[in-house]
Protein backbone atom coordinates (compact mmCIF):
# COMPACT_ATOMS: atom_id res chain seq x y z
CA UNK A 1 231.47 40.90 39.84
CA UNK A 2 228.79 38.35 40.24
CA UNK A 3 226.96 38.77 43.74
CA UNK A 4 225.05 36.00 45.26
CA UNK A 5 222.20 37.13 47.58
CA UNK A 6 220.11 34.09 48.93
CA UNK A 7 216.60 33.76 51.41
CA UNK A 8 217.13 31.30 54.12
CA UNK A 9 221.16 30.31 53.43
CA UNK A 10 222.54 29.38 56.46
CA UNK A 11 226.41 29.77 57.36
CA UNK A 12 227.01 25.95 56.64
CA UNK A 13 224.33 25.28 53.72
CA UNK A 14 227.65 25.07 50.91
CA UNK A 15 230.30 23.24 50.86
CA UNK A 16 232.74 25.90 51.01
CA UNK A 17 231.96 27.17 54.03
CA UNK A 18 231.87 23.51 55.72
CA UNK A 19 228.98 22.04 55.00
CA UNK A 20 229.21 17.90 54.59
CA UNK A 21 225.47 17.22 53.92
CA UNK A 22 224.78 19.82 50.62
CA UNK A 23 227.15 19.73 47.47
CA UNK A 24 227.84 22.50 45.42
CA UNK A 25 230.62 22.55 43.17
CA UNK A 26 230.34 25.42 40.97
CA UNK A 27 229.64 28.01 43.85
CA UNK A 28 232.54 26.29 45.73
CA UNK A 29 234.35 26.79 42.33
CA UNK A 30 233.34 30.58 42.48
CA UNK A 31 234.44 31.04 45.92
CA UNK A 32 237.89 29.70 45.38
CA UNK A 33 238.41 32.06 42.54
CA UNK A 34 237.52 34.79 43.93
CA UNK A 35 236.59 36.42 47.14
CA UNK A 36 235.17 34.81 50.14
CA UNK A 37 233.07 37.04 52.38
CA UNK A 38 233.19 35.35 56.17
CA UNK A 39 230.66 38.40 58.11
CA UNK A 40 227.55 39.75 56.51
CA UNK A 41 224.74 41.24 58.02
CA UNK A 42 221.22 42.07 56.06
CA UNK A 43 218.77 44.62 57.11
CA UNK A 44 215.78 41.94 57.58
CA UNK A 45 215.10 38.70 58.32
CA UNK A 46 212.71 38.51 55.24
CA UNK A 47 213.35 38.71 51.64
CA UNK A 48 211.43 42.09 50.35
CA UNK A 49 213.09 44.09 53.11
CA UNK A 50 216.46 42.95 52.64
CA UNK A 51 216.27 42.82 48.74
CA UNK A 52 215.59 46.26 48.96
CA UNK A 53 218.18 46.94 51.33
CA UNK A 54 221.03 45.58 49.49
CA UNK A 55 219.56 47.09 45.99
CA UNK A 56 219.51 50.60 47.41
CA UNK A 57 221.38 51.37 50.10
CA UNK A 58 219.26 52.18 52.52
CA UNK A 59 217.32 51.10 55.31
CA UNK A 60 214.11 49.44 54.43
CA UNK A 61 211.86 51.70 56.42
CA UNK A 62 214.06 54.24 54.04
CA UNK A 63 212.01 52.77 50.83
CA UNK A 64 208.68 52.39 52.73
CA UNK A 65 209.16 48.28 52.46
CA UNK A 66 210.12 47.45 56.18
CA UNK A 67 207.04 45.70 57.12
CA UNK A 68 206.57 42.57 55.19
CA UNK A 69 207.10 39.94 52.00
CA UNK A 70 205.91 41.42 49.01
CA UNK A 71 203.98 39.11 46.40
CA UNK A 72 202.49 39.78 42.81
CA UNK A 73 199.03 40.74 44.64
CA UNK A 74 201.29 43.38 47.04
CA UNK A 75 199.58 46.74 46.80
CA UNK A 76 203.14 48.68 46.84
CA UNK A 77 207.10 48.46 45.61
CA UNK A 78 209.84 49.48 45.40
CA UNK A 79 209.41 53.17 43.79
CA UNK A 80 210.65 53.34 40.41
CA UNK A 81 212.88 56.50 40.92
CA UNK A 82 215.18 54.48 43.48
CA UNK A 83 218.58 54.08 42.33
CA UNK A 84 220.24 50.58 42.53
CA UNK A 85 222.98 48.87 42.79
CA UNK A 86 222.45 48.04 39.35
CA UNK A 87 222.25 51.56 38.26
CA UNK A 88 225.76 52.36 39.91
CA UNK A 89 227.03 49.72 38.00
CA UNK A 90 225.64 50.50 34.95
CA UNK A 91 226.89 54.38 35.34
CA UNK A 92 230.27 52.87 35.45
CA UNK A 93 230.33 51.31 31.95
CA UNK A 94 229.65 48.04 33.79
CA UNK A 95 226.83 45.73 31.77
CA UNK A 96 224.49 44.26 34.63
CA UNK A 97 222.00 41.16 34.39
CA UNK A 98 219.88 40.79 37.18
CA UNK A 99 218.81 36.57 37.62
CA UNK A 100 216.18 36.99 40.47
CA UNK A 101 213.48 36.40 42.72
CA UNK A 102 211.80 39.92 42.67
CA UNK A 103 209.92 40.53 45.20
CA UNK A 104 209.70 44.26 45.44
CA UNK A 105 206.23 44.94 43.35
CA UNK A 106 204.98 44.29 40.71
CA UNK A 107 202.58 46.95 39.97
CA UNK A 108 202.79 49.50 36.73
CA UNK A 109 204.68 52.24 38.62
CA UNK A 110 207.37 49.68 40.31
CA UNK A 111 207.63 46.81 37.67
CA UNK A 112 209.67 43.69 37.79
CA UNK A 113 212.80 43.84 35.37
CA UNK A 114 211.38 41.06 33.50
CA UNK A 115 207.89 42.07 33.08
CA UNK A 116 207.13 42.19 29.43
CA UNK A 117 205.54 45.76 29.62
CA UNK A 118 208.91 47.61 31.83
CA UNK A 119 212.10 48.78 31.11
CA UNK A 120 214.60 47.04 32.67
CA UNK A 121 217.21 50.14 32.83
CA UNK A 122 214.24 51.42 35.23
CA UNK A 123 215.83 49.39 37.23
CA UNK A 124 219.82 49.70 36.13
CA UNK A 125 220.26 46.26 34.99
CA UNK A 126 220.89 45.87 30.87
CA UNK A 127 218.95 42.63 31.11
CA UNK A 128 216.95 40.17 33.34
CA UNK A 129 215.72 36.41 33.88
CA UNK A 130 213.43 35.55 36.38
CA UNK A 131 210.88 32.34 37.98
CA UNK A 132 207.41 32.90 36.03
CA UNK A 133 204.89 30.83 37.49
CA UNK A 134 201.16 30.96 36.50
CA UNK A 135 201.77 34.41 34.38
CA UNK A 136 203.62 36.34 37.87
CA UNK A 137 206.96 37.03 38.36
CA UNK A 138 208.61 35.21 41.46
């Protein structure tokens, strides 16, 4: 299963779903192979919210991260004892890679998957790849 979670995709921004100004082949490609998902609602109109959201299950306010965008500076995460999406997958005999924006902490006790100094089955994927830009995680 591959799932595609994007900030700030609108219903028309590919060219599957009927959009003549933006090309994009290989996720057109992806869409005709497999399945298409026409309604979708997401918990928040921001990324840290909604990231959390879809990673755990529950509501935001749930996992204390309803309020804002977290950045590498953010105070708070998500808390390392949440279990994922990742880690349902990973129960299952499934091998998970998470390819990311984080942006759910990046403090010692909730690390990015990435980070050099965490475990990434902390957070139930079996690997990770994610934007570094001037020694942060993005």
């Amino acid at each position: 299963m591959i799932l595609i979670f994007a900030d700030d995709m609108g219903y028309n921004d590919l060219t599957c779903y009927g959009s003549k100004k933006i090309k994009t082949p290989n996720l057109d490609r992806l869409a005709s192979e497999g399945k298409r998902f026409t309604n979708f609602m997401v918990a928040s109109s921001v990324c840290s919210p909604s990231r959390a959201a879809l990673l755990t299950g529950c509501y935001p306010k749930r996992v204390s991260l309803e309020k804002h965008v977290l950045f590498p500076q953010s105070k708070k995460g998500i808390h390392p004892d949440e279990y994922t999406l990742a880690d349902h997958f990973s129960s299952a005999g499934y091998a998970t890679t998470a390819i990311e924006k984080w942006h759910l902490g990046h403090y010692p006790e909730t690390p990015h998957p990435s980070a050099t100094n965490s475990s990434t089955t902390r957070r139930g994927a079996n690997s990770s790849a994610s934007a570094k830009t001037d020694g942060k995680y993005y």
